[in-house]
Protein backbone atom coordinates (compact mmCIF):
# COMPACT_ATOMS: atom_id res chain seq x y z
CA UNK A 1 0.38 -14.20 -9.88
CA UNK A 2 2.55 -11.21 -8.56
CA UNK A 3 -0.77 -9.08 -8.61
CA UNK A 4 -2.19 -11.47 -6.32
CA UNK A 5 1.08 -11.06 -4.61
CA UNK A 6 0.43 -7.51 -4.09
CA UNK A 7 -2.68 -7.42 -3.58
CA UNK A 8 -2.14 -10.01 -0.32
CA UNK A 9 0.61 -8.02 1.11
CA UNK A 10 -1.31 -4.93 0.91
CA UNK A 11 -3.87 -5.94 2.59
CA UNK A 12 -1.89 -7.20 5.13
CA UNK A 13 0.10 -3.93 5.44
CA UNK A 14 -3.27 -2.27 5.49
CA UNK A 15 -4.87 -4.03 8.33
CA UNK A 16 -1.35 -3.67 10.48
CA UNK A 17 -1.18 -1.00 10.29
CA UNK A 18 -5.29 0.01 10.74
CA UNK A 19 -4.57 -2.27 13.96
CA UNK A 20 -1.49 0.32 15.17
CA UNK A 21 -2.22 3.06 14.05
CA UNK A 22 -6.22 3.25 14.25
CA UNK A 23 -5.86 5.58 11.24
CA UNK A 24 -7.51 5.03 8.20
CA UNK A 25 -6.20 7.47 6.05
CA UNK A 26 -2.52 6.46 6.91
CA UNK A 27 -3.46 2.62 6.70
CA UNK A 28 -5.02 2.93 3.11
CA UNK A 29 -2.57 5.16 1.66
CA UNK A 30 1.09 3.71 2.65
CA UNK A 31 0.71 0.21 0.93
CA UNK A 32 0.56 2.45 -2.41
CA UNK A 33 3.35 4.69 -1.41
CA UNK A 34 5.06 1.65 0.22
CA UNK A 35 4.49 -0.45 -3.58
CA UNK A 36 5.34 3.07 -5.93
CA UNK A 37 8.72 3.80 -3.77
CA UNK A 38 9.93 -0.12 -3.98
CA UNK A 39 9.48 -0.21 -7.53
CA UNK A 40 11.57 3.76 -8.42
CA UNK A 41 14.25 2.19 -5.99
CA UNK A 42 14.19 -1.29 -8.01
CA UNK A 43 14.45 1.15 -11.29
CA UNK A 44 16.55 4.06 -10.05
CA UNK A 45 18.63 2.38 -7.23
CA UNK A 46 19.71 -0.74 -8.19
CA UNK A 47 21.75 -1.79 -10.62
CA UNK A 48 20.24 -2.43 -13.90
CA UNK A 49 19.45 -5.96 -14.84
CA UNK A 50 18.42 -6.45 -18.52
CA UNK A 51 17.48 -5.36 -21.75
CA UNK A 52 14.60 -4.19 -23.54
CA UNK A 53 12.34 -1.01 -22.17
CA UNK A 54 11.62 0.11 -19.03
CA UNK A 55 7.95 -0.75 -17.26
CA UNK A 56 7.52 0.58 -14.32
CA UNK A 57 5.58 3.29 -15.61
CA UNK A 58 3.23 0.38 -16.87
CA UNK A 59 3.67 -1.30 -13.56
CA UNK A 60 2.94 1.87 -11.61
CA UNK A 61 -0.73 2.43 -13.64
CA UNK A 62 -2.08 -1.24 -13.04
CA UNK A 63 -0.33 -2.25 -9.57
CA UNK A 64 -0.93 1.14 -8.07
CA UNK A 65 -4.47 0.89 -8.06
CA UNK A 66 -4.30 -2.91 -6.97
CA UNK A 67 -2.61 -1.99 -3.70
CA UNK A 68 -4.75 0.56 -3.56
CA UNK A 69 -8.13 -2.07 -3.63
CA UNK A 70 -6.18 -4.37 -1.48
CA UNK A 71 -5.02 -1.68 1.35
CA UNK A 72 -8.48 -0.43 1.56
CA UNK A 73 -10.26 -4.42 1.98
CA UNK A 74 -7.96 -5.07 4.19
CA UNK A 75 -8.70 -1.78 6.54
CA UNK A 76 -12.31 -2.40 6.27
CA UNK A 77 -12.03 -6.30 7.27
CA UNK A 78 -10.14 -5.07 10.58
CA UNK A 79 -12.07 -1.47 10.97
CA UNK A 80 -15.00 -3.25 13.00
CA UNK A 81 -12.49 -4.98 15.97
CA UNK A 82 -10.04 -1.75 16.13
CA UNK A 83 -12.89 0.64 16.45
CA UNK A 84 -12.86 4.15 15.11
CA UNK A 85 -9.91 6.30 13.86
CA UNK A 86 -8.97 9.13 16.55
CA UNK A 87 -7.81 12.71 16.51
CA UNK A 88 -5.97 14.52 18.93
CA UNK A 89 -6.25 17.52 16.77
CA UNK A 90 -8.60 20.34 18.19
CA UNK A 91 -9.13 18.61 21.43
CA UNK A 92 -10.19 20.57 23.89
């Protein structure tokens, strides 16, 4: 359930952000960043809330590349309305 979770939200974080930014780089890769800083602050920030091993190393292999799937669906579902991505780099 919480990788459906994920998987949901990154694809709606994608697709924002596709909409905002028209960048498709920066729309496919934040989700993950977004997903791998939440849980180091959950591990490393917060206070600590139970026993038995850590798993976010576990959590950061198989929910990494589910944001990942998710960001990049959702990008593509919006990519055709926002039109394409746009540079102002080199413009001349």
């Amino acid at each position: 359930m919480t990788f459906w979770i994920l998987f949901f939200v990154a694809m709606a974080v994608g697709a924002g952000l596709k909409v905002w930014t028209k960048r498709t780089w920066i729309s496919i890769v934040t989700p993950v960043i977004l997903f791998v800083g939440y849980l180091l602050f959950n591990e490393y920030v917060m206070p600590y809330r139970g026993g038995g091993a850590s798993m976010w190393p576990i959590a950061v292999m198989f929910g990494a590349p589910v944001a990942l799937i998710g960001a990049i669906i959702g990008v593509f579902i919006v990519a055709p309305f926002v039109g394409h991505d746009h540079d102002d780099r080199g413009a001349s």
